[in-house]
N, C-alpha and C. Protein backbone atom coordinates (compact mmCIF):
# COMPACT_ATOMS: atom_id res chain seq x y z
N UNK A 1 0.84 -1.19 0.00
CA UNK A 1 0.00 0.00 0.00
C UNK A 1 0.88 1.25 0.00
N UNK A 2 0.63 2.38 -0.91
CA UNK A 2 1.28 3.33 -0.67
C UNK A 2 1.66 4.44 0.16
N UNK A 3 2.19 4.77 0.48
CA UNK A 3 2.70 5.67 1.91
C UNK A 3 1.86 7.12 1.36
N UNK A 4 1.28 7.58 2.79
CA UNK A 4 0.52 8.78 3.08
C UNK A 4 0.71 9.79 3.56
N UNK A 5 1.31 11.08 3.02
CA UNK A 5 1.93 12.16 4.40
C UNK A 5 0.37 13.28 3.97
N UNK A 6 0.35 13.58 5.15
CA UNK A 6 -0.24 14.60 5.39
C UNK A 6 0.48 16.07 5.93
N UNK A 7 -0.59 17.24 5.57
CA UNK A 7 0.20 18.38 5.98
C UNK A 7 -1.60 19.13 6.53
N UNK A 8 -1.43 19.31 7.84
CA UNK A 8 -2.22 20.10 9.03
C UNK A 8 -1.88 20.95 9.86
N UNK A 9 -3.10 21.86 9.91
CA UNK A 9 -3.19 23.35 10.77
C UNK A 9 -4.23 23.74 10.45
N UNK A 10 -3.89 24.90 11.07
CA UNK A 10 -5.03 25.93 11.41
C UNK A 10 -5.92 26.66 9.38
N UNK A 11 -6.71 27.05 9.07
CA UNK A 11 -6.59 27.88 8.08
C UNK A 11 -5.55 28.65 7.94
N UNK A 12 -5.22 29.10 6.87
CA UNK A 12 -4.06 29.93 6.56
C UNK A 12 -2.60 29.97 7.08
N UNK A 13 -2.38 28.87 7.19
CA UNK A 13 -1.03 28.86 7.82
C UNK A 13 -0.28 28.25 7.04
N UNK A 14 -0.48 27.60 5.63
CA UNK A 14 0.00 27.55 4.33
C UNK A 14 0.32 26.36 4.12
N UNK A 15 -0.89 25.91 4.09
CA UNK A 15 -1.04 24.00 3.71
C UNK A 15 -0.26 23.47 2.36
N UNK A 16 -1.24 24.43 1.77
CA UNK A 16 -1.19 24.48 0.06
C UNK A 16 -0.46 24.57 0.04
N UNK A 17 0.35 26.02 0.17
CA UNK A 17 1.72 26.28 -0.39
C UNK A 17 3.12 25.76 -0.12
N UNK A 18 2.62 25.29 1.21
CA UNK A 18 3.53 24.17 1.14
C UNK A 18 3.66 22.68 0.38
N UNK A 19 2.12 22.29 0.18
CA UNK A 19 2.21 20.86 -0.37
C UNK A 19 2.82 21.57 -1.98
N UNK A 20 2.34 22.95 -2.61
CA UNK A 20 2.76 22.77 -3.65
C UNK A 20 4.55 22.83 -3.89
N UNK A 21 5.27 23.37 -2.42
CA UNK A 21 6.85 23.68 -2.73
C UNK A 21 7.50 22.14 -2.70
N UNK A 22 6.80 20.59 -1.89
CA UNK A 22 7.08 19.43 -1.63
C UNK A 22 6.91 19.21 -3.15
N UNK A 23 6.07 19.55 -3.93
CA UNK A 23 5.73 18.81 -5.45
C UNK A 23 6.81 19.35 -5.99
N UNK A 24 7.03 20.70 -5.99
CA UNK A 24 8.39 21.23 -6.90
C UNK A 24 9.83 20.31 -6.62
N UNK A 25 10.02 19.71 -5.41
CA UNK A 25 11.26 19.27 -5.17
C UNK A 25 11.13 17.46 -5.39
N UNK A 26 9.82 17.02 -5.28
CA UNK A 26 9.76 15.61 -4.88
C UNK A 26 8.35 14.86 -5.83
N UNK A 27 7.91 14.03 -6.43
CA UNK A 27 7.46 13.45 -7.10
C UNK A 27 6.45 13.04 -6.79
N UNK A 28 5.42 13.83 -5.49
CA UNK A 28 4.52 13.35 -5.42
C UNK A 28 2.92 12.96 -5.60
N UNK A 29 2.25 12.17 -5.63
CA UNK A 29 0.82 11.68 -5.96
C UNK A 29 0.14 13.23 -5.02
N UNK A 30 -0.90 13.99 -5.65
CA UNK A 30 -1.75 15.12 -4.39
C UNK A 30 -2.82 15.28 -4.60
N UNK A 31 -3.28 16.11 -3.36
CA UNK A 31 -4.77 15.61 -2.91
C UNK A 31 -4.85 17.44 -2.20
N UNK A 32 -5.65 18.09 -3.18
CA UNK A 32 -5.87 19.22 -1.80
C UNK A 32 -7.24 19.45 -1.78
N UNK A 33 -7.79 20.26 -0.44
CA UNK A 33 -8.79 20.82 -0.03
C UNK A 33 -9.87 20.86 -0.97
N UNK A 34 -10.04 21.44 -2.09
CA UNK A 34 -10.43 22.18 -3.30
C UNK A 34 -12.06 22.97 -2.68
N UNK A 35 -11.71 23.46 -2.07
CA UNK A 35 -13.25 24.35 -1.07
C UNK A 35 -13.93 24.85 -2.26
N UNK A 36 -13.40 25.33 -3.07
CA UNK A 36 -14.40 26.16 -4.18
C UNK A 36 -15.62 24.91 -4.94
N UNK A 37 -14.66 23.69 -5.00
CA UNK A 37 -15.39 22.52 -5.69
C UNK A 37 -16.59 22.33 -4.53
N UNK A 38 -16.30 22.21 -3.65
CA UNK A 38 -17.13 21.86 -3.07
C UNK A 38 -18.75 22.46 -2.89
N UNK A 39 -19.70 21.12 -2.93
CA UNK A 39 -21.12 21.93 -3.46
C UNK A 39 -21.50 22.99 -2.27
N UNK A 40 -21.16 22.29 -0.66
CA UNK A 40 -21.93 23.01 0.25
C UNK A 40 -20.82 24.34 1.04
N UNK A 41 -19.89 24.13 0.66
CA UNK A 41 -19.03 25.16 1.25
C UNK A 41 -19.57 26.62 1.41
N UNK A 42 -20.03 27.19 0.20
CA UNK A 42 -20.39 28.69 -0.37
C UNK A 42 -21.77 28.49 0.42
N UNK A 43 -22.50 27.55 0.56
CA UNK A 43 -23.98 27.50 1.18
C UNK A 43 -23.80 27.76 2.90
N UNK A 44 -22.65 26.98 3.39
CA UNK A 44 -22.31 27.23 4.90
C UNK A 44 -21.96 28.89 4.96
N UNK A 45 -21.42 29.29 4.07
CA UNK A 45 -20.73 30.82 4.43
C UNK A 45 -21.68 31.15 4.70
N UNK A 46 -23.36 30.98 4.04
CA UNK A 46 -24.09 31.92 4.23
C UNK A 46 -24.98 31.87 4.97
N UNK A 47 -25.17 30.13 5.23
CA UNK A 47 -26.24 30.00 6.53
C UNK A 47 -25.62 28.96 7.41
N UNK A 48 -26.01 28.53 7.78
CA UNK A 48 -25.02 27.27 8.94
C UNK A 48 -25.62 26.54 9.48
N UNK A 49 -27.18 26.33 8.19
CA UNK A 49 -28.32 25.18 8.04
C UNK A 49 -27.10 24.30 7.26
N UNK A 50 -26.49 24.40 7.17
CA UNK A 50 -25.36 23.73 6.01
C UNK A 50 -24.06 22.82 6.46
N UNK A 51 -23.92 23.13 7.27
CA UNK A 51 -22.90 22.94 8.62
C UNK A 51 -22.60 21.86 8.34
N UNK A 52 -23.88 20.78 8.24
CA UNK A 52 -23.72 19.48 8.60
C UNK A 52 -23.61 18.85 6.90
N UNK A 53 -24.12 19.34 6.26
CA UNK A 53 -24.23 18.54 4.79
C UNK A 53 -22.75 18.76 4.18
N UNK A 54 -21.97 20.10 4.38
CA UNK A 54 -20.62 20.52 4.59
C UNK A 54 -19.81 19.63 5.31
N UNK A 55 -19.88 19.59 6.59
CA UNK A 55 -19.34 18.29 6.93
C UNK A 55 -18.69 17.35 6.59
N UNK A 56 -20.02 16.65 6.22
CA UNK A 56 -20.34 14.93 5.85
C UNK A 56 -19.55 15.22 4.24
N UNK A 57 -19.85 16.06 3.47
CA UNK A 57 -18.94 15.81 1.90
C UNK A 57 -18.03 15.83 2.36
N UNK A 58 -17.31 17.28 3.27
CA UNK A 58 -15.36 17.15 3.33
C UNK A 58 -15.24 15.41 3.70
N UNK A 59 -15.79 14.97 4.92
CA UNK A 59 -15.26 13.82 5.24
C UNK A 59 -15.18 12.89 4.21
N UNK A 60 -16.30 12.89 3.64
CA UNK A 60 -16.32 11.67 2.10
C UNK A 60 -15.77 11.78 1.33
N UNK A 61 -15.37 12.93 0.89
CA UNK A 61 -14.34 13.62 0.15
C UNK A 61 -13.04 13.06 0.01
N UNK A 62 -12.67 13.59 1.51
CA UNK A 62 -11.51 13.23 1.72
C UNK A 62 -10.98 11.66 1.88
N UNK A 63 -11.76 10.76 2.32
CA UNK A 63 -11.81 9.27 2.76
C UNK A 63 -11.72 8.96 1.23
N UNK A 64 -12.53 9.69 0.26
CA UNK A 64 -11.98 8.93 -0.90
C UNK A 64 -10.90 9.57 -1.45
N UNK A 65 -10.36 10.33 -1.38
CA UNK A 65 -9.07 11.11 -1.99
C UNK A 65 -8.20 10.10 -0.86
N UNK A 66 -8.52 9.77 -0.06
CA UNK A 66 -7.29 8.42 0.32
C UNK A 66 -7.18 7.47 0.26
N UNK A 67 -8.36 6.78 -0.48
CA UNK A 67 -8.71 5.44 -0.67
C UNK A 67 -7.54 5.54 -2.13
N UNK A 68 -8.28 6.38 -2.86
CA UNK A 68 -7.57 6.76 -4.34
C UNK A 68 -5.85 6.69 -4.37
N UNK A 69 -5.54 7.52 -3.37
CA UNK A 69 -3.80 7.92 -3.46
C UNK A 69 -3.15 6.49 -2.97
N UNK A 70 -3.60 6.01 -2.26
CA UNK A 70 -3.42 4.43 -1.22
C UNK A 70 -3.11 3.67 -2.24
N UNK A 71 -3.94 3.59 -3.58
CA UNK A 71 -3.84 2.48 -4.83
C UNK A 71 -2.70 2.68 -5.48
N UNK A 72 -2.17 4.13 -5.86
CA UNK A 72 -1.29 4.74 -6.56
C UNK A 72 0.36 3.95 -6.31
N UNK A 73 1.19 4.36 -6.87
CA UNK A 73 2.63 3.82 -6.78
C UNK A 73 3.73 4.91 -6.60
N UNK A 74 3.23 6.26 -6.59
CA UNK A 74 4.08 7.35 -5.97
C UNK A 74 3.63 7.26 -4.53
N UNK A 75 4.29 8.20 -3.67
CA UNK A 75 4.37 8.32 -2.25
C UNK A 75 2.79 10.13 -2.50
N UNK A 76 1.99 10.01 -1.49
CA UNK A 76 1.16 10.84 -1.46
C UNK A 76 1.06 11.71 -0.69
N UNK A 77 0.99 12.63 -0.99
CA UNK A 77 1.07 14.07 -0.26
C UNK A 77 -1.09 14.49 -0.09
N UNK A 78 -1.41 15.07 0.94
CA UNK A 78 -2.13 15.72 1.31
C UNK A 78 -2.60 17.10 1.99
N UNK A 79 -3.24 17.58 1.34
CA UNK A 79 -2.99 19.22 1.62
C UNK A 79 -4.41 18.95 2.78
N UNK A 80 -4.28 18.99 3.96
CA UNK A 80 -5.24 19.01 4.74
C UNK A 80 -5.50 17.29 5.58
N UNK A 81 -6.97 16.81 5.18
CA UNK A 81 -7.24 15.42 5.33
C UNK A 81 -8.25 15.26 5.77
N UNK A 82 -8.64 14.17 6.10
CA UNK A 82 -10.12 13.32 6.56
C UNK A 82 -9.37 13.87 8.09
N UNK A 83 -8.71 13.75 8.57
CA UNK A 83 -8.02 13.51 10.27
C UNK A 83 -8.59 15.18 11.03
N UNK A 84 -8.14 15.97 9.65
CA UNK A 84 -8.11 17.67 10.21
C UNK A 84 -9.02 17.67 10.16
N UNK A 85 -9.94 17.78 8.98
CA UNK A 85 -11.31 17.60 8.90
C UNK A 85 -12.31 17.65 9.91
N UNK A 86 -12.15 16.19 10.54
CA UNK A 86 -12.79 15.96 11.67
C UNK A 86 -12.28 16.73 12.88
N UNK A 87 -10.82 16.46 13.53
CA UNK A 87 -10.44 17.12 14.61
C UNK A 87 -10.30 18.22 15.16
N UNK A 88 -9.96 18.57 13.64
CA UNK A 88 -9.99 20.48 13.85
C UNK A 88 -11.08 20.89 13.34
N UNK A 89 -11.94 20.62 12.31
CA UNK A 89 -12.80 21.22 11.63
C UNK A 89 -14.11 21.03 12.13
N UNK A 90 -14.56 20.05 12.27
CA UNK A 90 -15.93 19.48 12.68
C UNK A 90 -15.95 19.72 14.09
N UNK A 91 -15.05 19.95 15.39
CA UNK A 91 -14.71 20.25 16.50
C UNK A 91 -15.32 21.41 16.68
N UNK A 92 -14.24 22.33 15.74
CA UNK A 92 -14.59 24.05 15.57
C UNK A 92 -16.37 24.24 15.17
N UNK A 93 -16.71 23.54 14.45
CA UNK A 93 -18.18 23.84 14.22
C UNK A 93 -18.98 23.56 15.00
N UNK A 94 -18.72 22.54 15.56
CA UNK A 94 -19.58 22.20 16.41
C UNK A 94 -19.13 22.69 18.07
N UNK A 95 -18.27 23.53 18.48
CA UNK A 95 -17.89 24.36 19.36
C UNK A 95 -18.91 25.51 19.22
N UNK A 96 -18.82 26.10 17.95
CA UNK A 96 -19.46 27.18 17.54
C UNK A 96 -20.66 27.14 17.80
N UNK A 97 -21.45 26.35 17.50
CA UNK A 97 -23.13 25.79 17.80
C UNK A 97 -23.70 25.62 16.10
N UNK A 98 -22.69 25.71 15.21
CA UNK A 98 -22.60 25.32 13.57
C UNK A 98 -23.63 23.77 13.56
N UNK A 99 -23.04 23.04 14.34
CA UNK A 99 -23.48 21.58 14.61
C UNK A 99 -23.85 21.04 15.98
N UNK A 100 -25.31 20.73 16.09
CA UNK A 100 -25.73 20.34 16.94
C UNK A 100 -24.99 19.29 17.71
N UNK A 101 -25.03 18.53 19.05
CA UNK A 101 -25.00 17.62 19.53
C UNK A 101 -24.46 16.00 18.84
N UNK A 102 -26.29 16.13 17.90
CA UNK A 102 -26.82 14.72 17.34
C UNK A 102 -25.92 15.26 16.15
N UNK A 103 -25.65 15.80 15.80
CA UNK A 103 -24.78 16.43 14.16
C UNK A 103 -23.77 15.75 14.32
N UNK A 104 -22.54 16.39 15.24
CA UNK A 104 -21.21 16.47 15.59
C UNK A 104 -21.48 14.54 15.79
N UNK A 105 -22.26 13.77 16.32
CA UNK A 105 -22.07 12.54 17.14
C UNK A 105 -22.20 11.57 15.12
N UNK A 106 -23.55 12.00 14.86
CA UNK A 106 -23.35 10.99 13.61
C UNK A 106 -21.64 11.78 12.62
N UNK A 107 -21.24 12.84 12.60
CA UNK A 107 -19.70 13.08 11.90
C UNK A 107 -18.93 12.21 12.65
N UNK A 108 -19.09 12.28 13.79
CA UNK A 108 -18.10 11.40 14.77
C UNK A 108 -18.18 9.65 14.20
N UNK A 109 -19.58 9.53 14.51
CA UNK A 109 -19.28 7.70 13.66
C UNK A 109 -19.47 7.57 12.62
N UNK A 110 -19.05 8.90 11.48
CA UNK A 110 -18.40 8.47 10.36
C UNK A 110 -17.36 8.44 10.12
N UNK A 111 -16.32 9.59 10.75
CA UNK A 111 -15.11 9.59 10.94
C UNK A 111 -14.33 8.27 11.37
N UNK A 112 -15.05 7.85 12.46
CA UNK A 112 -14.12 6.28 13.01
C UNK A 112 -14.63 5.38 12.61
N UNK A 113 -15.31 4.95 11.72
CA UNK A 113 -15.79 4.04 10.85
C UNK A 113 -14.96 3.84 9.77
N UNK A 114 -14.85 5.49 9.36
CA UNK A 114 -13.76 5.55 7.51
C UNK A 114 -12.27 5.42 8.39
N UNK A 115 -11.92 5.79 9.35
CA UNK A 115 -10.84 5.53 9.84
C UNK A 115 -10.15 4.16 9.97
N UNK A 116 -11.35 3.62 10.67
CA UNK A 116 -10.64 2.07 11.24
C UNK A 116 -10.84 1.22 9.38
N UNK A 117 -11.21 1.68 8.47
CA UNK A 117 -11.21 0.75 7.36
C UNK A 117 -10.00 1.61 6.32
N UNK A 118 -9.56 2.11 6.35
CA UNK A 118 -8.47 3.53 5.85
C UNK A 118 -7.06 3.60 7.05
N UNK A 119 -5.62 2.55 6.66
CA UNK A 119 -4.41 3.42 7.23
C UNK A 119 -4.69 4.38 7.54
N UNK A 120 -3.95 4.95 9.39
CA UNK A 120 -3.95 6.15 9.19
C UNK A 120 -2.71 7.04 8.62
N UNK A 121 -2.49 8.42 8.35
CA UNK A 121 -0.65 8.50 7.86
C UNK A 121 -0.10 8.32 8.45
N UNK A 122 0.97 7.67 7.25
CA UNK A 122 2.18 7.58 7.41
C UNK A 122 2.95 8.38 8.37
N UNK A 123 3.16 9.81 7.95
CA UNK A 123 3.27 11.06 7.89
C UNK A 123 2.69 12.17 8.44
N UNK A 124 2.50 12.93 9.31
CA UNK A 124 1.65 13.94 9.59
C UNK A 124 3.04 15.60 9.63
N UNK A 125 2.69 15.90 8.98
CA UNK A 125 3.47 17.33 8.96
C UNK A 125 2.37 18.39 9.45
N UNK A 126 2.54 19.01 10.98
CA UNK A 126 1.48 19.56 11.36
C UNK A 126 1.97 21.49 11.86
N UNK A 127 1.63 21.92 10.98
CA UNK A 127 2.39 23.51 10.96
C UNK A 127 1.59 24.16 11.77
N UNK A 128 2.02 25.27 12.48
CA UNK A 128 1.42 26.36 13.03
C UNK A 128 2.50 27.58 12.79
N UNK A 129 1.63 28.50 13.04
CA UNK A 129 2.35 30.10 12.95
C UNK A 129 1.73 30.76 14.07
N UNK A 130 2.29 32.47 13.87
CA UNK A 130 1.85 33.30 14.45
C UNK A 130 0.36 33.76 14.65
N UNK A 131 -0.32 34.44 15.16
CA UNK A 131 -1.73 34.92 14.50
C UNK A 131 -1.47 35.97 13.67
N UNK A 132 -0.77 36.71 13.86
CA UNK A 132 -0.15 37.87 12.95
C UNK A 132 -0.40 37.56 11.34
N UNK A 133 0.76 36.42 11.06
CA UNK A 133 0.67 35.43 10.09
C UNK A 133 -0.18 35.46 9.29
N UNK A 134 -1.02 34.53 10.10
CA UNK A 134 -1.96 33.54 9.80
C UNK A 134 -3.22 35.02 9.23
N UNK A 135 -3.12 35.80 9.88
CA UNK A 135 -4.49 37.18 9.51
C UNK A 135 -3.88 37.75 8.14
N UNK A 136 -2.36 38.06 8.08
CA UNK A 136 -2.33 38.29 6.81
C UNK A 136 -2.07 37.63 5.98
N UNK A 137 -2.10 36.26 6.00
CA UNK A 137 -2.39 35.00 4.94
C UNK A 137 -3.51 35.13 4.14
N UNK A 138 -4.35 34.91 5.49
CA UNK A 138 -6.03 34.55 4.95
C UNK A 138 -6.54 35.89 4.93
N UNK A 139 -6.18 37.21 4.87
CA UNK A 139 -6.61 38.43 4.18
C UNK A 139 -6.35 38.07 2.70
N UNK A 140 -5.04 37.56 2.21
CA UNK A 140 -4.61 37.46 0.97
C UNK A 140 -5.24 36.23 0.05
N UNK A 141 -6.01 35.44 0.63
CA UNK A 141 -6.62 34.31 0.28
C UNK A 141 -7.85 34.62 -0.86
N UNK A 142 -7.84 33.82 -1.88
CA UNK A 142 -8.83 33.98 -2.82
C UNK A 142 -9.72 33.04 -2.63
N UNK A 143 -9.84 32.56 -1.75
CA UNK A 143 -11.07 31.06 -1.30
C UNK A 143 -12.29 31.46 -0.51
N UNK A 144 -13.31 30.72 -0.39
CA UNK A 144 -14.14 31.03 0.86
C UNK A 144 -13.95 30.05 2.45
N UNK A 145 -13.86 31.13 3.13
CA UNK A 145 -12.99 30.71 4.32
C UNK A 145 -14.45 30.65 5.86
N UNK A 146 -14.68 29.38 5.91
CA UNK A 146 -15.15 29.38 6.97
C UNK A 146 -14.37 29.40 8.76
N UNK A 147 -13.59 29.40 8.54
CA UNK A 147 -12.71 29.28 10.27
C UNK A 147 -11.98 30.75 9.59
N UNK A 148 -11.49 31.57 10.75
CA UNK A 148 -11.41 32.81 10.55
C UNK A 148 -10.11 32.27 11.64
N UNK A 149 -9.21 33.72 11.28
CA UNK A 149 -7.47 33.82 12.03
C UNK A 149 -8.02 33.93 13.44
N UNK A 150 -10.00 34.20 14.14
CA UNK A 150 -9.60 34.20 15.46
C UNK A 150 -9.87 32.30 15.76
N UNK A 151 -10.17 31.59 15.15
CA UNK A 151 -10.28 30.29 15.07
C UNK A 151 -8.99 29.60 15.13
N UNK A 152 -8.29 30.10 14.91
CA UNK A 152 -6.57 29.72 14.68
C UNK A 152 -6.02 28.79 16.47
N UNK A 153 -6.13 29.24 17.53
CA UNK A 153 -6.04 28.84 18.67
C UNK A 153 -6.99 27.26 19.05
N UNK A 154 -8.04 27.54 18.80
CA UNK A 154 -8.95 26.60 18.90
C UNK A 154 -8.63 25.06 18.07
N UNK A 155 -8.13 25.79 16.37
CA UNK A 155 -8.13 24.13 15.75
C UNK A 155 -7.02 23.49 16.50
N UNK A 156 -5.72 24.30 16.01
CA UNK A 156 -4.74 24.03 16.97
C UNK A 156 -4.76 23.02 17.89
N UNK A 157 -5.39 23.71 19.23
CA UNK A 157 -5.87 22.90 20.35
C UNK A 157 -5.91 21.63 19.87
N UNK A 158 -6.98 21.52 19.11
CA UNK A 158 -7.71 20.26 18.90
C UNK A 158 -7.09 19.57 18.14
N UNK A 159 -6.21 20.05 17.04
CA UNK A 159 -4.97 18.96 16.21
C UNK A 159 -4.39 18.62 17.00
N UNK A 160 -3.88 19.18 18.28
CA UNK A 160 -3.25 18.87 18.86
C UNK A 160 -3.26 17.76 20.32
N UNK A 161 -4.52 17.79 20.70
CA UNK A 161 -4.69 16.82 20.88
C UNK A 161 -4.54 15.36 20.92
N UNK A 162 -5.39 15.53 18.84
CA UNK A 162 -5.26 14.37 18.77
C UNK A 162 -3.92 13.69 18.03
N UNK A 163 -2.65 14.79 18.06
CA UNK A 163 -1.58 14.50 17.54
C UNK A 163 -0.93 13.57 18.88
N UNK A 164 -1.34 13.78 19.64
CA UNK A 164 -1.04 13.50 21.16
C UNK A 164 -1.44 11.67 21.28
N UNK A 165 -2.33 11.45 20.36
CA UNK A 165 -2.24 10.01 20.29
C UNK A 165 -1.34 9.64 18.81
N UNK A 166 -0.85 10.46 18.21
CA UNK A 166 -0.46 9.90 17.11
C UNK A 166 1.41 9.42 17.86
N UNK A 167 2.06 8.24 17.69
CA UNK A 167 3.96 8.04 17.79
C UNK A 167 4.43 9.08 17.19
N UNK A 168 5.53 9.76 18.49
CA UNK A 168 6.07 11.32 17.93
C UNK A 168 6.81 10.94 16.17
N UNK A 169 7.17 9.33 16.14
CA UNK A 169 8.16 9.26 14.95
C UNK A 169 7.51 9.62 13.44
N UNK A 170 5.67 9.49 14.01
CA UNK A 170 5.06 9.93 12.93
C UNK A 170 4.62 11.13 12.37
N UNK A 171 5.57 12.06 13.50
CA UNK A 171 4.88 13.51 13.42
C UNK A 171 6.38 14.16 13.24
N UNK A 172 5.83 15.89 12.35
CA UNK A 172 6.89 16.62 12.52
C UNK A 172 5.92 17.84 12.18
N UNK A 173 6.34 18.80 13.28
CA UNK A 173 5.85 19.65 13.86
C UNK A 173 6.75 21.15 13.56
N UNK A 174 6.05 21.96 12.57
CA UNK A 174 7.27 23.08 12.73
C UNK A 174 6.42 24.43 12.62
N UNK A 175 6.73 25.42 13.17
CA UNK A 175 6.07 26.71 13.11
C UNK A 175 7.25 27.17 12.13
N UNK A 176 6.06 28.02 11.23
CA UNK A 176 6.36 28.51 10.01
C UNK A 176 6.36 30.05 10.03
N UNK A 177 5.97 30.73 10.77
CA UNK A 177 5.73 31.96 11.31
C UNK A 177 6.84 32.82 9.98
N UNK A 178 8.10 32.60 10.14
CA UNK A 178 9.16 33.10 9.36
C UNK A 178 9.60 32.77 8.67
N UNK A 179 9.05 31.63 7.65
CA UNK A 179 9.12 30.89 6.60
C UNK A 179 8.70 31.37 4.96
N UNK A 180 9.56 32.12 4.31
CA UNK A 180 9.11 32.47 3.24
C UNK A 180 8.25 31.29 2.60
N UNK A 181 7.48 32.04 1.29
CA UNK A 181 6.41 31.46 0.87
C UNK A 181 7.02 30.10 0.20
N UNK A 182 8.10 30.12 -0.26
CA UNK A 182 8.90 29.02 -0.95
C UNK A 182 9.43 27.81 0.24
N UNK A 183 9.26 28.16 1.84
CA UNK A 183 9.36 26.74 2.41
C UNK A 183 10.86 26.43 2.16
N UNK A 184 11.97 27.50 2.21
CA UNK A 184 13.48 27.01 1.77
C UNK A 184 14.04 26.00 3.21
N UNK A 185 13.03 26.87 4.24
CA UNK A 185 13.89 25.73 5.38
C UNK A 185 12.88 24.74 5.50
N UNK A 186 11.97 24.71 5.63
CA UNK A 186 10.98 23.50 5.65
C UNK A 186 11.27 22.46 5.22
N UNK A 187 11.15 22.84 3.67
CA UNK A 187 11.30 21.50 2.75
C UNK A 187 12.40 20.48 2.62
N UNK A 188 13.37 21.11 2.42
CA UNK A 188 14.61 19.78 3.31
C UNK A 188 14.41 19.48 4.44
N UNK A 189 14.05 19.36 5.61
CA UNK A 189 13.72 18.84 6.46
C UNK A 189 12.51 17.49 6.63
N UNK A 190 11.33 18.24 5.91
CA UNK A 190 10.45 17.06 5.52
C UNK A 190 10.79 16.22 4.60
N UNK A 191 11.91 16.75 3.33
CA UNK A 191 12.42 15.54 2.50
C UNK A 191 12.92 14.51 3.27
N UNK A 192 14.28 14.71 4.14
CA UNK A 192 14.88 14.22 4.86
C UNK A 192 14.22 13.27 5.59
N UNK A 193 13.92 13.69 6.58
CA UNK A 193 12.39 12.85 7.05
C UNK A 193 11.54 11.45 6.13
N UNK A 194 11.16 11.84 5.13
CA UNK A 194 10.26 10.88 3.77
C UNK A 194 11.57 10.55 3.53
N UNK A 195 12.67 10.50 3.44
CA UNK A 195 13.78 9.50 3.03
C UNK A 195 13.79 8.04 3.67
N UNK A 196 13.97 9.28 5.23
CA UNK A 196 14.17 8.24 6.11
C UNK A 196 13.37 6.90 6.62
């Protein structure tokens, strides 16, 4: 089966642009976010009757964007994931009052359902920054952005958490705060790492 890295955080703390500086140097199979594709995204911005139908696609979404990369014969990169998704994302909404109770509980036994039948990664590359950062990231962002730079503390938290059950050997953890957009120190480091 093919090896899985993931890359997690907060919004705007430069998922993308990092998975795209790993593609410039390294050969890999990818998988990102694509929020604009998505049918219910633009419907949550505007009401948060949506919350839950939003949800349930990212998760399906994503469970199949890893079923897919899993078959492949390159090594796979992920801009986000089914893992953030749920931990940070579906957390945050349903913190918010986005998702009821009974909402958040059926996301929950879909999440560990697609989990326990789905490796989890290989790989977890889990970034954080400043808030500073992170506000003038996602000012500069051309997407529609449901978690906002004051949300930034909260996913966090909650990646973090559940990074807390993940073996440290599977994690690498770096604040990017002062990291030009090109990832010059990053990216050898995570190569290095996927070598090893």
């Amino acid at each position: 089966m093919n090896k899985l890295i993931v890359i997690v955080g907060p919004s705007g703390v430069g998922k993308t642009t990092l998975a795209h500086a790993l593609c410039e140097e390294h050969d890999f199979a990818i998988a990102y976010e694509q929020h604009n594709e998505r049918p219910f995204q633009a419907l949550f911005k505007q009401d948060s009757k949506y919350a839950l139908a939003n949800q349930l696609d990212y998760l399906l979404f994503r469970a199949e964007q890893e079923h897919e990369l899993r078959k492949g014969e390159r090594p796979a990169l992920m801009d986000g994931g089914l893992d953030l998704d749920f931990h940070g994302f579906t957390r945050l909404f349903h913190m918010r009052g986005f998702l009821t109770e009974a909402e958040y509980e059926l996301c929950r036994r879909f999440y560990f359902l697609t989990r326990s039948l789905l490796p989890p990664p290989d790989l977890i590359i889990a970034l954080s920054a400043d808030s500073q950062t992170i506000s003038a990231r996602l000012a500069t962002r051309n997407r529609i952005n449901i978690a906002s730079s004051e949300d930034t503390f909260l996913v966090e938290e909650y990646v973090n958490e559940w990074l807390a059950s993940i073996p440290e050997s599977n994690v690498i953890k770096l604040n990017v705060s002062r990291e030009n957009l090109d990832y010059a120190q990053s990216v050898p480091v995570i190569l290095e790492k996927i070598k090893r």
